[in-house]
Protein backbone atom coordinates (compact mmCIF):
# COMPACT_ATOMS: atom_id res chain seq x y z
CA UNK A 1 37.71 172.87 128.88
CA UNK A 2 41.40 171.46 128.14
CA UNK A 3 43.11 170.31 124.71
CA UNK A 4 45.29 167.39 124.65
CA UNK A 5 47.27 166.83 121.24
CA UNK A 6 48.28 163.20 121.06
CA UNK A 7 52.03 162.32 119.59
CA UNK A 8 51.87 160.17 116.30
CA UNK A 9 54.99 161.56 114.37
CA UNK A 10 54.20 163.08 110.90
CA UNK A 11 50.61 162.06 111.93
CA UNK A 12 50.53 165.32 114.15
CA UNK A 13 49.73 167.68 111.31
CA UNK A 14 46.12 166.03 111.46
CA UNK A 15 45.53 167.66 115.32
CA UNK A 16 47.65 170.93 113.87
CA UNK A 17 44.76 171.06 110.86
CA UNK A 18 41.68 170.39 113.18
CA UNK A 19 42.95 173.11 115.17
CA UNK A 20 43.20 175.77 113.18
CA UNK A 21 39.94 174.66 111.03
CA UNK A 22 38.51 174.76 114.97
CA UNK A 23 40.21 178.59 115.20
CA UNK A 24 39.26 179.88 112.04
CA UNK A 25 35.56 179.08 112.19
CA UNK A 26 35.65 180.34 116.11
CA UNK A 27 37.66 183.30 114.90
CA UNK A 28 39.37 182.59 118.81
CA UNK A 29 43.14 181.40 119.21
CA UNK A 30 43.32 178.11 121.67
CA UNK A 31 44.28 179.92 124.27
CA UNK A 32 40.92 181.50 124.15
CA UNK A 33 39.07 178.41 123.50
CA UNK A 34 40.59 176.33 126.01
CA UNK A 35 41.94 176.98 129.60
CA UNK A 36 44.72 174.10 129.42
CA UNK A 37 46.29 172.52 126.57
CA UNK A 38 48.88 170.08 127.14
CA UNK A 39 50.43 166.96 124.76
CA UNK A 40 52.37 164.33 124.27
CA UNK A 41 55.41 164.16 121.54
CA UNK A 42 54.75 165.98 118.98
CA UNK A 43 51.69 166.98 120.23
CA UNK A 44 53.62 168.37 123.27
CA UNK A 45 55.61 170.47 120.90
CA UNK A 46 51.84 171.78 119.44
CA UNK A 47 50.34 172.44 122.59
CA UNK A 48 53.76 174.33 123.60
CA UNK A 49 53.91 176.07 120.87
CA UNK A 50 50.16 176.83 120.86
CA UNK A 51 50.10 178.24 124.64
CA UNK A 52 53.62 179.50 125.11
CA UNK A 53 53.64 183.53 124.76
CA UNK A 54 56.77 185.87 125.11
CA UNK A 55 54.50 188.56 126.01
CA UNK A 56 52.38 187.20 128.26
CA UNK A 57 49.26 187.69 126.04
CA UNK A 58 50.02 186.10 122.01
CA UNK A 59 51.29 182.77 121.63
CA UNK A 60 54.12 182.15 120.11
CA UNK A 61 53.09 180.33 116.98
CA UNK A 62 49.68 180.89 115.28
CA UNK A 63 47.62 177.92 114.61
CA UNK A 64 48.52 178.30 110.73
CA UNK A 65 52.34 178.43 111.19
CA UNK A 66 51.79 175.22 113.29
CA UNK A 67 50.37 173.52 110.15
CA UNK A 68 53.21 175.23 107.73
CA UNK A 69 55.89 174.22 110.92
CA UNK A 70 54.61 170.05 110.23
CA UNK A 71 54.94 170.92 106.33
CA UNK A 72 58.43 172.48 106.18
CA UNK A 73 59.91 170.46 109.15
CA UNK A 74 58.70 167.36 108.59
CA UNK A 75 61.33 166.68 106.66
CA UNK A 76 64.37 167.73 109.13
CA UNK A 77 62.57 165.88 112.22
CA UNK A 78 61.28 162.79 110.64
CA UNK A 79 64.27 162.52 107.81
CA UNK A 80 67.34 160.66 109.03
CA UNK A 81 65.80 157.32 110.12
CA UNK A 82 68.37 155.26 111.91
CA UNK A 83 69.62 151.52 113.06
CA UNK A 84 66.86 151.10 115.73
CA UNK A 85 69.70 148.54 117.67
CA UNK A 86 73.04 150.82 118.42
CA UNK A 87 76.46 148.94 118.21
CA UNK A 88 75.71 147.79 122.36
CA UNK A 89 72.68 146.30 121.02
CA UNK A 90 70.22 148.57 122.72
CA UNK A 91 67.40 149.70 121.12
CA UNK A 92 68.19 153.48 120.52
CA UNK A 93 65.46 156.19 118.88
CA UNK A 94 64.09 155.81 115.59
CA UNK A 95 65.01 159.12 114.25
CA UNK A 96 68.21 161.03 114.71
CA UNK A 97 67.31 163.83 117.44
CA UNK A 98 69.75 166.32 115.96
CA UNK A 99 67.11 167.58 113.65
CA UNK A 100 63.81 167.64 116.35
CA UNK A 101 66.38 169.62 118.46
CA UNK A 102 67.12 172.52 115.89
CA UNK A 103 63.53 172.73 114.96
CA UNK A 104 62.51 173.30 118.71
CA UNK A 105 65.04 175.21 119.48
CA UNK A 106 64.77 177.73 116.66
CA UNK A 107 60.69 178.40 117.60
CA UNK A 108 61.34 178.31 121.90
CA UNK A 109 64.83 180.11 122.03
CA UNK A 110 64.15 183.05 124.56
CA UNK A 111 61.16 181.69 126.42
CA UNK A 112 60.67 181.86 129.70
CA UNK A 113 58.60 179.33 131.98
CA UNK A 114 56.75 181.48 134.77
């Protein structure tokens, strides 16, 4: 059975809550429950997060710092709203990326795909 974590912005700590309410009445991790998880946006950065392991056998995040990760970094990633029509007049991002970039990087610095 697979997991697939929808995007939604600041909307993603409702999949990162069902998650680890699923987990802690289980008392199994994700990767346990489910043999692929995969997402998109923010829920991509979840599922990562959720299934990526340094040591081949614990993920890298718990499902609780995933909730606590949408509660501190919120703020950073969704913060700096921007002019949705850059000076060329093409419709650029709705949120600076700078602060997306630091979060992920800090959490998948040092993993490896295999």
């Amino acid at each position: 059975m697979g997991l697939s974590i929808d995007g939604g912005g600041c909307r993603g700590i409702i999949p990162a809550q069902l998650v680890n309410t699923l987990c802690a009445a289980t008392k199994y991790r994700p990767d346990q429950i489910f043999s692929s998880i995969g997402g998109t946006s923010i829920g991509g950065i979840l599922a990562g997060s959720l299934a990526a392991s340094r040591d081949g056998k614990r993920p890298v995040m718990s499902t609780e710092d995933c909730v606590d990760l949408f509660f501190k970094s919120a703020p950073i990633i969704f913060g700096n709203r921007r002019n949705r029509i850059d000076p060329m007049g093409i419709l650029a991002s709705k949120y600076d990326p700078s602060g997306l970039d630091s979060v992920v990087t800090g959490f998948v610095y040092g993993l490896k795909l295999s």
